[in-house]
C-alpha atoms as a PDB file:
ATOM      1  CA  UNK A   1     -20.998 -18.871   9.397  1.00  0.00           C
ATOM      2  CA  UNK A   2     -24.207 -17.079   9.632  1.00  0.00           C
ATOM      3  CA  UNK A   3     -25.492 -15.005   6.514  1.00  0.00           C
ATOM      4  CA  UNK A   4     -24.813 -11.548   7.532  1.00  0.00           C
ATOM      5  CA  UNK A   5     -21.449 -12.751   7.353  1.00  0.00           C
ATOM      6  CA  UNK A   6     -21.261 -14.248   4.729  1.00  0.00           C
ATOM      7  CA  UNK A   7     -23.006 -10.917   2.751  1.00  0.00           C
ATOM      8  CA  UNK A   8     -20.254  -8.484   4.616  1.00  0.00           C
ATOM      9  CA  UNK A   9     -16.966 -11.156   3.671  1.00  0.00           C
ATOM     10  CA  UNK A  10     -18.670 -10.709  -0.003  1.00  0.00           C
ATOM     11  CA  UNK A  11     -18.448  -7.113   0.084  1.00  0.00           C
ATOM     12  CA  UNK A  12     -15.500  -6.944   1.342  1.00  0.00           C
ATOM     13  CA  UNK A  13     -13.768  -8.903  -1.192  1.00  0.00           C
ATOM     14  CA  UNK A  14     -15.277  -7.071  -3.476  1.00  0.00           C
ATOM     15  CA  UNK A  15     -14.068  -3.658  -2.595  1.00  0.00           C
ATOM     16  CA  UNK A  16     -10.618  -4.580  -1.654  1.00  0.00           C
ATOM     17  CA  UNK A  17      -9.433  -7.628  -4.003  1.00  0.00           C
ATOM     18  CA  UNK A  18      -8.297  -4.835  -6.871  1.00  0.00           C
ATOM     19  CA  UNK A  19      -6.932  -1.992  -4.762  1.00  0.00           C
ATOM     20  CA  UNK A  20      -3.382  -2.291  -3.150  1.00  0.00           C
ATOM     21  CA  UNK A  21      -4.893  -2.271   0.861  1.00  0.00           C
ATOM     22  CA  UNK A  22      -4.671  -6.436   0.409  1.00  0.00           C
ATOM     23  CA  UNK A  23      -8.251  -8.106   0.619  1.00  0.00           C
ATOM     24  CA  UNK A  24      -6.944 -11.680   2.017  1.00  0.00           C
ATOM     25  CA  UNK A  25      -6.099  -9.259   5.385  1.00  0.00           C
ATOM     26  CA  UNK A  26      -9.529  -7.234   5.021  1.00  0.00           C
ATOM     27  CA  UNK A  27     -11.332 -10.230   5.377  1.00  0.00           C
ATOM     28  CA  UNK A  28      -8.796 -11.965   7.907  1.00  0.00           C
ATOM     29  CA  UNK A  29      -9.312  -8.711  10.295  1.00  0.00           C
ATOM     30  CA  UNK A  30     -13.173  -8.179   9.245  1.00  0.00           C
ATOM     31  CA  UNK A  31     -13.825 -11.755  10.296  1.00  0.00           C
ATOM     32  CA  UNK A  32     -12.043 -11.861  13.332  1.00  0.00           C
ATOM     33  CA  UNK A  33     -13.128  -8.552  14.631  1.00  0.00           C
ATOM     34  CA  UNK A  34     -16.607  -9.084  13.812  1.00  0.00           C
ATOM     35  CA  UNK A  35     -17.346 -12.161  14.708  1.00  0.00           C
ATOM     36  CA  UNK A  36     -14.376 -13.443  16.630  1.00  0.00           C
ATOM     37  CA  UNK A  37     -13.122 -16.253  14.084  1.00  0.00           C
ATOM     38  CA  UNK A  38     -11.405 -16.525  10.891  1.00  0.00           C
ATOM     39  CA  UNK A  39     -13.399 -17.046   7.860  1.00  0.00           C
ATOM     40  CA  UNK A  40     -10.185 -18.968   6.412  1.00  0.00           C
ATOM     41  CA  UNK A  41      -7.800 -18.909   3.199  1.00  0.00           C
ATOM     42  CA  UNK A  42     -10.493 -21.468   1.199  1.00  0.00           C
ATOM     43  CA  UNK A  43     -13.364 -18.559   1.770  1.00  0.00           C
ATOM     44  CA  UNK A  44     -10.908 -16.114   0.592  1.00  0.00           C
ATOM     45  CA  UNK A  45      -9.811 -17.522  -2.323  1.00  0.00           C
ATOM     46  CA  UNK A  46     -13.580 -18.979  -3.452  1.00  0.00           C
ATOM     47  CA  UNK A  47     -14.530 -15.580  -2.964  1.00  0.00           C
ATOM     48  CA  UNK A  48     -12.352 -14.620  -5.454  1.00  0.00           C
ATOM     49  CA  UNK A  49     -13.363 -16.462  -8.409  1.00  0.00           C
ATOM     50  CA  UNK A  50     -16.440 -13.231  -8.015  1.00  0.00           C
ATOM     51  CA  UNK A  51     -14.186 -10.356  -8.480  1.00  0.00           C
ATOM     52  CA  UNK A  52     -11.788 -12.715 -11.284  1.00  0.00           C
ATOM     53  CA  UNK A  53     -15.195 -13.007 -13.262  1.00  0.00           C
ATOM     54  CA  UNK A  54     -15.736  -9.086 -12.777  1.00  0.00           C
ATOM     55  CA  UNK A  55     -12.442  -8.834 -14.444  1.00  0.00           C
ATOM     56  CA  UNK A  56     -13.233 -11.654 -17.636  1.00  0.00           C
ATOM     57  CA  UNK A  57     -16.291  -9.056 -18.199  1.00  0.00           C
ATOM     58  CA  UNK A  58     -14.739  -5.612 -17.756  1.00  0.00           C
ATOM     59  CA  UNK A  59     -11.860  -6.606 -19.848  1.00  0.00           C
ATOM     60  CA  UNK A  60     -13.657  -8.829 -22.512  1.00  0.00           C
ATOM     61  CA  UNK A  61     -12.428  -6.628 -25.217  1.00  0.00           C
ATOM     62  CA  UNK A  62      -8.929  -7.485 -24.720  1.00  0.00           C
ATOM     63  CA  UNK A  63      -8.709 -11.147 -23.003  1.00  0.00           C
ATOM     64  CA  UNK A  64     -10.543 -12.739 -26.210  1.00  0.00           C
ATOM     65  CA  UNK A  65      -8.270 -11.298 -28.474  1.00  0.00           C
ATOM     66  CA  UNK A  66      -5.001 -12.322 -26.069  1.00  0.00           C
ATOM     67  CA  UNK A  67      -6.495 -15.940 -25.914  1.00  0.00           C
ATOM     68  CA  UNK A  68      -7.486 -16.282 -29.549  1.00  0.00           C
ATOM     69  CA  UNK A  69      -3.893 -15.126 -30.884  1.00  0.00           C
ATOM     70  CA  UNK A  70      -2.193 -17.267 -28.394  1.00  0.00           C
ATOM     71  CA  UNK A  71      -4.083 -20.433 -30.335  1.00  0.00           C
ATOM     72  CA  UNK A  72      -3.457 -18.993 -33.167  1.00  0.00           C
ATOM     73  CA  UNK A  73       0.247 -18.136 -32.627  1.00  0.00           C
ATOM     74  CA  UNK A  74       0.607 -21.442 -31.886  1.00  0.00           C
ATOM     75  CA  UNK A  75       0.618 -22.522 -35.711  1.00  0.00           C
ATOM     76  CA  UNK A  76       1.323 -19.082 -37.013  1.00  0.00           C
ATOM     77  CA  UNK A  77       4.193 -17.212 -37.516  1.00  0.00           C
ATOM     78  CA  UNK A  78       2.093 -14.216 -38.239  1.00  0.00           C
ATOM     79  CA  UNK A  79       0.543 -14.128 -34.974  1.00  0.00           C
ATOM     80  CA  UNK A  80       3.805 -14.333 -32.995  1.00  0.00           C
ATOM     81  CA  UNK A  81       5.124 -11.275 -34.008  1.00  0.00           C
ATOM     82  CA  UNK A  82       2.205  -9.440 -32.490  1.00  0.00           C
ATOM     83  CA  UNK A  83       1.770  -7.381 -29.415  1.00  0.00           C
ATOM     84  CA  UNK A  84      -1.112  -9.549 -28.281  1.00  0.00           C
ATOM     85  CA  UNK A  85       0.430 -13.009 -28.570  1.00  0.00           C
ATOM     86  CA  UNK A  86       3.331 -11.524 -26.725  1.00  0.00           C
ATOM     87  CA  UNK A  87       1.251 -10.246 -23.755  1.00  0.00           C
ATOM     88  CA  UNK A  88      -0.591 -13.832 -23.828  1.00  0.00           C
ATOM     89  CA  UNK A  89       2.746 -15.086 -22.946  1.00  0.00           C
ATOM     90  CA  UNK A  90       3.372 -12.616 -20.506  1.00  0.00           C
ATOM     91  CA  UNK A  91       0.427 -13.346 -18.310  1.00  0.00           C
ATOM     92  CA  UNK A  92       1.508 -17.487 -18.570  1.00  0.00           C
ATOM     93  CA  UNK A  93       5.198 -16.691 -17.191  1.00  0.00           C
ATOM     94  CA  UNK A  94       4.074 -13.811 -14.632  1.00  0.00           C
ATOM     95  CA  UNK A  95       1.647 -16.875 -13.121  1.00  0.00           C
ATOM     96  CA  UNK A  96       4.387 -19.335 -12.744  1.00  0.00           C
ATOM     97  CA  UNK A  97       6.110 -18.253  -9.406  1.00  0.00           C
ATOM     98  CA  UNK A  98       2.313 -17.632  -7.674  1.00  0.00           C
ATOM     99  CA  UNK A  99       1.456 -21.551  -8.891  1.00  0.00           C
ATOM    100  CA  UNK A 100       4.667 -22.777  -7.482  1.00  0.00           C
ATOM    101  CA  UNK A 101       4.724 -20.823  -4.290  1.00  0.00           C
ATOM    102  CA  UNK A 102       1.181 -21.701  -3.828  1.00  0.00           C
ATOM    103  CA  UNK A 103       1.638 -25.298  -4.108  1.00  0.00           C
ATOM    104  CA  UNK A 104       5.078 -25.503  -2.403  1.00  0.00           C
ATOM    105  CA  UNK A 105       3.576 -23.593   0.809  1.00  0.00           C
ATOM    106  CA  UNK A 106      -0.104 -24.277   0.695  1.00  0.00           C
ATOM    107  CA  UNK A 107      -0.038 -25.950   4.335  1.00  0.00           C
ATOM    108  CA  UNK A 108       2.012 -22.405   5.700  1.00  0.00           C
ATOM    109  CA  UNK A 109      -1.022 -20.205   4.025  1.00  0.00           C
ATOM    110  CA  UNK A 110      -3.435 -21.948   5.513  1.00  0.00           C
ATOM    111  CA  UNK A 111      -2.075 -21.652   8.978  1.00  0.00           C
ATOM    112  CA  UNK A 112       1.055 -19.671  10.101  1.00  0.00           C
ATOM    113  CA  UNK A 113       0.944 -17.430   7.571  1.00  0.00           C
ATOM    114  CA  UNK A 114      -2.548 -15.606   8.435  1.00  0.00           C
ATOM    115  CA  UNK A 115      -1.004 -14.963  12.012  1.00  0.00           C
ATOM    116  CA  UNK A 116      -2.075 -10.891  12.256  1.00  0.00           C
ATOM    117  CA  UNK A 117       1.222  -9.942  13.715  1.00  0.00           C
ATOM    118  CA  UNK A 118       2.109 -11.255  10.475  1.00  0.00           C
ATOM    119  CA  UNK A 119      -0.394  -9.375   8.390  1.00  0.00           C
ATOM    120  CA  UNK A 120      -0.088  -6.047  10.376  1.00  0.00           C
ATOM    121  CA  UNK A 121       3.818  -5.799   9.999  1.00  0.00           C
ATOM    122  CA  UNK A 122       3.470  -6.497   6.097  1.00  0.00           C
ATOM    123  CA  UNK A 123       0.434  -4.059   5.716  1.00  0.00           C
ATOM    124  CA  UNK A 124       3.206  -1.624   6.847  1.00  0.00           C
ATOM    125  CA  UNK A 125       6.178  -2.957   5.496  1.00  0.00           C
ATOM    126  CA  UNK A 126       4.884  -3.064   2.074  1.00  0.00           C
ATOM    127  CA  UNK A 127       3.196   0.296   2.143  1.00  0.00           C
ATOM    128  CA  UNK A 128       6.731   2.132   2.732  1.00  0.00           C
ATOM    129  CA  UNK A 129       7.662   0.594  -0.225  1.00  0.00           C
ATOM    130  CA  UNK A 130       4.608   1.278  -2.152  1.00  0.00           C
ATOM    131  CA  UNK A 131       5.088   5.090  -1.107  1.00  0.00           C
ATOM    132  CA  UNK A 132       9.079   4.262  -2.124  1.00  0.00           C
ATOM    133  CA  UNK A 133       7.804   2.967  -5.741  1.00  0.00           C
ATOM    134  CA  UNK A 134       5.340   5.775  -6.626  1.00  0.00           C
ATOM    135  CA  UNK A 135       7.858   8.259  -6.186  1.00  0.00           C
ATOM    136  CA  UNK A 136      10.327   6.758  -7.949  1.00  0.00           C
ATOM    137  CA  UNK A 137       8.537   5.563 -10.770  1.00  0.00           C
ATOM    138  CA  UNK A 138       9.101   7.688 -13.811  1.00  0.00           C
ATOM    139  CA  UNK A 139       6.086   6.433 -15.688  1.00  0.00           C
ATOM    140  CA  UNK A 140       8.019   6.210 -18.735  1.00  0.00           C
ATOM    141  CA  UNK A 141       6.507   3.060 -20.595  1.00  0.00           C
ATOM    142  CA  UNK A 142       3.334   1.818 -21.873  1.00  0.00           C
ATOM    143  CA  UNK A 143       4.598  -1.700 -23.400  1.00  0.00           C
ATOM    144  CA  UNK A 144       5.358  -4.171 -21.108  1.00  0.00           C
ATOM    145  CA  UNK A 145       8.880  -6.889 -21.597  1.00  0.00           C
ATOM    146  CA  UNK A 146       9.361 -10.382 -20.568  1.00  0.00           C
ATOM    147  CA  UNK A 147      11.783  -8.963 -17.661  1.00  0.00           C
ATOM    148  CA  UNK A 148       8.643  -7.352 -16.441  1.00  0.00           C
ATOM    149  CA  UNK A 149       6.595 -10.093 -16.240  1.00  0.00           C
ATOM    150  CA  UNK A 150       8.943 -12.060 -14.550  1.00  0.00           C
ATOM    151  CA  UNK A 151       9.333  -9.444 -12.232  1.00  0.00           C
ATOM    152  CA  UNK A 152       5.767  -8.589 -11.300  1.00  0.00           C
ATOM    153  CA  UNK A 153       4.946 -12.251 -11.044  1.00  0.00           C
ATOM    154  CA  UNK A 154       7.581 -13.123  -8.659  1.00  0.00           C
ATOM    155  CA  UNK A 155       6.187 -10.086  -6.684  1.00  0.00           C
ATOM    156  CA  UNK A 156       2.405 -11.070  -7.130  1.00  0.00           C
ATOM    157  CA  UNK A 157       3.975 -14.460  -5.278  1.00  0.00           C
ATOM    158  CA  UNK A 158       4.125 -12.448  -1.933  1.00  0.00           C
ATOM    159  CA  UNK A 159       0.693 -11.866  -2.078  1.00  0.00           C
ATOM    160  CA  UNK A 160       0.289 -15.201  -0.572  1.00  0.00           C
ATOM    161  CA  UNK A 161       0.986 -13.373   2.450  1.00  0.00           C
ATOM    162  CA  UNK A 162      -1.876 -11.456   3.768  1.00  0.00           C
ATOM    163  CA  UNK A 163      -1.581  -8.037   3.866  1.00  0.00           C
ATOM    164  CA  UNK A 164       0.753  -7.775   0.950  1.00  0.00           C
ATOM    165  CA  UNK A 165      -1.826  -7.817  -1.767  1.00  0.00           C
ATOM    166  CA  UNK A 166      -1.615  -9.210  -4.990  1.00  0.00           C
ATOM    167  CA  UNK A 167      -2.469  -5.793  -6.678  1.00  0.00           C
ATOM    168  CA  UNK A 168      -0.102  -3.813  -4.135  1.00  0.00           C
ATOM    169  CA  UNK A 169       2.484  -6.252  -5.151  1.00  0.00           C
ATOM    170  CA  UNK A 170       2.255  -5.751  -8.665  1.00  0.00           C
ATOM    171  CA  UNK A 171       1.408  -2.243  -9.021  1.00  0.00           C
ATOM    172  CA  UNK A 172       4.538  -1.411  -6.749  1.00  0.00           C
ATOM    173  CA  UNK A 173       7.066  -3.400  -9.179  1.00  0.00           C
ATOM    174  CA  UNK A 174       5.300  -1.909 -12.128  1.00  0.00           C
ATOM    175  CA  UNK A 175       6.510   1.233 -10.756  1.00  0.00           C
ATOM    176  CA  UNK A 176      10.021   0.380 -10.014  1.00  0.00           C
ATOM    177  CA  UNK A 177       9.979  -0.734 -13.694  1.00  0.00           C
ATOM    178  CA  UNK A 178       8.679   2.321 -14.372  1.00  0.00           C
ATOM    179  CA  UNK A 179       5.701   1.125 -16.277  1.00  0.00           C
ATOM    180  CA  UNK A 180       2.605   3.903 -16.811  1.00  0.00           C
ATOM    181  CA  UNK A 181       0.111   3.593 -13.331  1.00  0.00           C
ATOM    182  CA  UNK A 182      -2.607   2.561 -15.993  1.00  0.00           C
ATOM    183  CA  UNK A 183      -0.509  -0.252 -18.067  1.00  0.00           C
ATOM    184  CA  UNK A 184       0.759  -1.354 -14.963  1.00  0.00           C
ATOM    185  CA  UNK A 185      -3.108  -1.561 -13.034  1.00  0.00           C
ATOM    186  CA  UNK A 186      -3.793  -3.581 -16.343  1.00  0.00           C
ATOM    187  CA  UNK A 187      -1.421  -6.246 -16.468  1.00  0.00           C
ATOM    188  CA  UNK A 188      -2.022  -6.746 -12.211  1.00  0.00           C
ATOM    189  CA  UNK A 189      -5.468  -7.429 -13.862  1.00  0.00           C
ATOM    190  CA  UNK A 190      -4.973  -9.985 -16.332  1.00  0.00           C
ATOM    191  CA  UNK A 191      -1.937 -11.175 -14.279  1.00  0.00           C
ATOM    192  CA  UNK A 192      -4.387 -12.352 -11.051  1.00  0.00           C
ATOM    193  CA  UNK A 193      -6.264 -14.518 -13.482  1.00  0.00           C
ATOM    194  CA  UNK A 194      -4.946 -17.764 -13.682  1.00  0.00           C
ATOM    195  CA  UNK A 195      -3.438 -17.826 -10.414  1.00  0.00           C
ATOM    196  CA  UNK A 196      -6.812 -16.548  -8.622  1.00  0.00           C
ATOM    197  CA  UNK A 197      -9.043 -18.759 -10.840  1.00  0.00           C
ATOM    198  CA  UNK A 198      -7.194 -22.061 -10.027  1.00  0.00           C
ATOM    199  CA  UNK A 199      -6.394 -21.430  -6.101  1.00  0.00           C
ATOM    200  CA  UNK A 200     -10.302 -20.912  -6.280  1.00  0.00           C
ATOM    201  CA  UNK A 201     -11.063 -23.923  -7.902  1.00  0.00           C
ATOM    202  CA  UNK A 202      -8.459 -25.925  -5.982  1.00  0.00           C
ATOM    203  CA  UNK A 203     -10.367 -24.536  -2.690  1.00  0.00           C
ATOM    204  CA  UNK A 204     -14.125 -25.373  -3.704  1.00  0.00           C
ATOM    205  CA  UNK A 205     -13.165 -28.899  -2.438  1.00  0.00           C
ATOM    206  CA  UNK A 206     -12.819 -27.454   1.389  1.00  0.00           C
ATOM    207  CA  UNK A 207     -16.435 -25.835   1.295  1.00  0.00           C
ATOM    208  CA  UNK A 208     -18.654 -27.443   3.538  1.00  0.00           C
ATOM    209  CA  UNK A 209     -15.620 -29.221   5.422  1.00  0.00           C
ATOM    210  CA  UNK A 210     -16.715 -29.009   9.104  1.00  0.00           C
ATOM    211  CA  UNK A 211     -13.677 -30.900  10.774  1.00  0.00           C
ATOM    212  CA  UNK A 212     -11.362 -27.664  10.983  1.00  0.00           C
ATOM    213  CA  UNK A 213     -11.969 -24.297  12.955  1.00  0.00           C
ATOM    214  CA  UNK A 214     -13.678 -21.817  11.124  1.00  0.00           C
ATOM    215  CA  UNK A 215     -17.053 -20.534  10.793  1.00  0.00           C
ATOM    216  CA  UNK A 216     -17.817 -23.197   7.629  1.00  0.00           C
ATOM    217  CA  UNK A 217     -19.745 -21.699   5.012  1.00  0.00           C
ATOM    218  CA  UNK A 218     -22.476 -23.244   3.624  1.00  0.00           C
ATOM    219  CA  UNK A 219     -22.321 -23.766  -0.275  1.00  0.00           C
ATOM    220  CA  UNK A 220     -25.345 -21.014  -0.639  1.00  0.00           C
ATOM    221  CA  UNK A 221     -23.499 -18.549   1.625  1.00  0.00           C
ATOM    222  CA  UNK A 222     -20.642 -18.904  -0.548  1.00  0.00           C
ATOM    223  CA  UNK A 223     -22.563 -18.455  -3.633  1.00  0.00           C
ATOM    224  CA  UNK A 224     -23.904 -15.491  -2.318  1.00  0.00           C
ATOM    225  CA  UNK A 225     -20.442 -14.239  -0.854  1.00  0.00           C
ATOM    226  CA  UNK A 226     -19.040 -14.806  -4.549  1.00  0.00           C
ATOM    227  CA  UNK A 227     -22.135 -13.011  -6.387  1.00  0.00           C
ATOM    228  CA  UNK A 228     -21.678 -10.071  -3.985  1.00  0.00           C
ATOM    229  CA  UNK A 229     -18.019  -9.880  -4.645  1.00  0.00           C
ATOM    230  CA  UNK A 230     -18.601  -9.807  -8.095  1.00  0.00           C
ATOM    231  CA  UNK A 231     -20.961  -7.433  -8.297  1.00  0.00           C
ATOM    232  CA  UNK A 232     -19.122  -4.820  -6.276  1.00  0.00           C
ATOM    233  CA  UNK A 233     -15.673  -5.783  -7.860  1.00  0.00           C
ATOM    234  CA  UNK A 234     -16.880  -4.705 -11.442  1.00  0.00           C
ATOM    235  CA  UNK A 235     -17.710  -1.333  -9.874  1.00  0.00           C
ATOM    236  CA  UNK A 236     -13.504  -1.282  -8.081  1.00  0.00           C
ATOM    237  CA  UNK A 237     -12.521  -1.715 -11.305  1.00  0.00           C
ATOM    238  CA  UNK A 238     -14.343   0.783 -13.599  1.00  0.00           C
ATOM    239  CA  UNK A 239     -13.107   3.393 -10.441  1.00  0.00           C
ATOM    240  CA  UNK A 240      -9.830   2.220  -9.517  1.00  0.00           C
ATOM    241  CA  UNK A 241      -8.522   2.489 -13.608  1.00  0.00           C
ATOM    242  CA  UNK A 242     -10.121   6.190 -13.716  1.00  0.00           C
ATOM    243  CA  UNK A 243      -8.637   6.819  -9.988  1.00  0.00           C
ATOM    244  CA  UNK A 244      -4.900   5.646 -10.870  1.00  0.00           C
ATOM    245  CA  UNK A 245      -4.566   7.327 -14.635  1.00  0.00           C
ATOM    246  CA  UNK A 246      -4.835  10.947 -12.470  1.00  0.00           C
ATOM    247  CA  UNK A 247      -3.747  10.308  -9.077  1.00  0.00           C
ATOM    248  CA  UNK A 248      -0.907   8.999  -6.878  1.00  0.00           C
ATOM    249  CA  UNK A 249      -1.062   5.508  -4.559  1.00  0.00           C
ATOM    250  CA  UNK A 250      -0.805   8.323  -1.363  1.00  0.00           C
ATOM    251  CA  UNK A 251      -4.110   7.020  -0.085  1.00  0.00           C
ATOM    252  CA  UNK A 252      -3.618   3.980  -0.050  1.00  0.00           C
ATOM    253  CA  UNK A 253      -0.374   3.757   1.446  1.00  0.00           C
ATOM    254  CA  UNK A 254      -1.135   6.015   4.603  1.00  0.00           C
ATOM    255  CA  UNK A 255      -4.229   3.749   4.845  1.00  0.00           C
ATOM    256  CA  UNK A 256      -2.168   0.789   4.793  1.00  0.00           C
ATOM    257  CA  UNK A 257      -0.035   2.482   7.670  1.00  0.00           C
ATOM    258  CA  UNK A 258      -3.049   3.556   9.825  1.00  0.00           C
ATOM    259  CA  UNK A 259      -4.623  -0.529   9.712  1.00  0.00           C
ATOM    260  CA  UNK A 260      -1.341  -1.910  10.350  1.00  0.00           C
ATOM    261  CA  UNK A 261      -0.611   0.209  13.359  1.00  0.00           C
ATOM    262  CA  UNK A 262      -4.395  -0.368  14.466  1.00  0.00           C
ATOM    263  CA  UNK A 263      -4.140  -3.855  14.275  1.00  0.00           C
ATOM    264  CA  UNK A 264      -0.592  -3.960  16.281  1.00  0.00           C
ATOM    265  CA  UNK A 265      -2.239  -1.910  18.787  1.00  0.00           C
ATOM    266  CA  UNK A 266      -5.042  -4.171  19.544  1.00  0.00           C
ATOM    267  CA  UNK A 267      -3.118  -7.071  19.389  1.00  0.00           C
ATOM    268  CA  UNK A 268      -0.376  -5.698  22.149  1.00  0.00           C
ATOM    269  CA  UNK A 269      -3.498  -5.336  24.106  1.00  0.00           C
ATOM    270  CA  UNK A 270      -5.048  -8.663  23.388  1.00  0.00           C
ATOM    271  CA  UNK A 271      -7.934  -7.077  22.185  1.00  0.00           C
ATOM    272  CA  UNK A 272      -7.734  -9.635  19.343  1.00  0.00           C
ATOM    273  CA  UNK A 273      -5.945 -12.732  19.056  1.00  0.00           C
ATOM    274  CA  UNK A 274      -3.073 -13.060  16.851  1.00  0.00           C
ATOM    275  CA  UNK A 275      -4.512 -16.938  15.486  1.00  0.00           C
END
């Protein structure tokens, strides 16, 4: 991997890991188009430890007080009647299908899954039903349930496929559950957490592995790629919360459509390859 690669992966990550477009395909297509190779699952989900740390920061204010009621509930049966111990638990069960998915499958997401004919039929797929959700979705709660977390974590899972995307796939069952846009873009924040911050960790190991394809990243061009990401994933956030509270997910799913039908066409023509 050279660096100017390693800077655009970064920025990439960056501006798609929050919005519901899918950044494990952004950087799966940006990767292959640009420079002919994939940059692989372990860059993607390094990367993402940037834009999970842009996420500890932005929402400070609430994950201390989740964590330090959670402790505290432990012992207390003061604290377990609150909202915020609740939520802490929410976030823990939502995680559980990603974590067991991930492990069960880790081989598949490494390989077969990142196919583009894959990615490109799911970028579609998945935006019908976005378009399906935010129509549907009457918007009438705030609060979220145990059923909801269960629900939105089993459909974070998918996101193991590229070009579902773990917001997308949480955002779009919040609406079926007819959670607020907001409340919904929220919980798909604190949900990605755990999951995102231990497939990065578990990945580290791979950097600087040279006997598979790939570009290999150096451990300073993934630094850098992480920093980047980071730095423009605190920005996603501060615009995407403001963008969702006032608008529909319209944009997003008609540019879901127009990359997936892109990417079919240039595959048809072998203008990229599919692996």
């Amino acid at each position: 991997m050279d660096w100017l690669q390693a800077i655009v992966l970064g920025l990439v990550q960056g501006l798609t890991e929050f919005l519901p477009i899918s950044s494990s395909a952004h950087l799966r297509v940006v990767s292959t188009l640009g420079w002919g190779t994939d940059a692989g699952a372990s860059f993607t989900a390094v990367t993402q430890i940037g834009t999970e740390l842009a996420v500890l920061i932005y929402y400070a204010r609430t994950i201390g007080p989740l964590v330090g009621t959670w402790f505290k509930g432990l012992v207390s049966a003061e604290a377990r009647r609150t909202e915020q111990y609740r939520t802490a638990w929410y976030v823990i069960v939502g995680s559980v299908p990603i974590t067991i998915l991930g492990v069960l499958f880790q081989d598949q997401i490494k390989t077969s899954l990142r196919n583009l004919w894959i990615t490109a039929t799911v970028m579609i797929v998945f935006a019908v039903i976005l378009a399906v959700s935010d129509e549907v979705g009457k918007q009438l709660r705030a609060k979220l349930t145990l059923k909801d977390s269960v629900v939105m974590g089993c459909a974070q899972a998918l996101a193991l496929i590229p070009g579902v995307s773990r917001s997308g796939g949480t955002l779009t069952a919040g609406m079926f559950l007819n959670l607020e846009r907001k409340a919904a873009t929220d919980y798909s924040f604190l949900l990605a957490l755990p999951a995102v911050f231990g497939a990065g960790i578990f990945s580290i190991k791979d950097i600087g592995d040279t006997t598979g394809p790939g570009p290999h990243p150096s451990a300073a061009q993934m630094i850098v790629a992480t920093v980047i990401a980071f730095a423009v994933g605190y920005a996603t956030i501060a615009w995407l919360l403001r963008y969702v509270a006032k608008h529909s997910y319209s944009i997003f799913v008609w540019y879901r459509i127009v990359l997936g039908s892109v990417l079919m066409v240039l595959l048809a023509t072998n203008t990229i390859p599919a692996t």
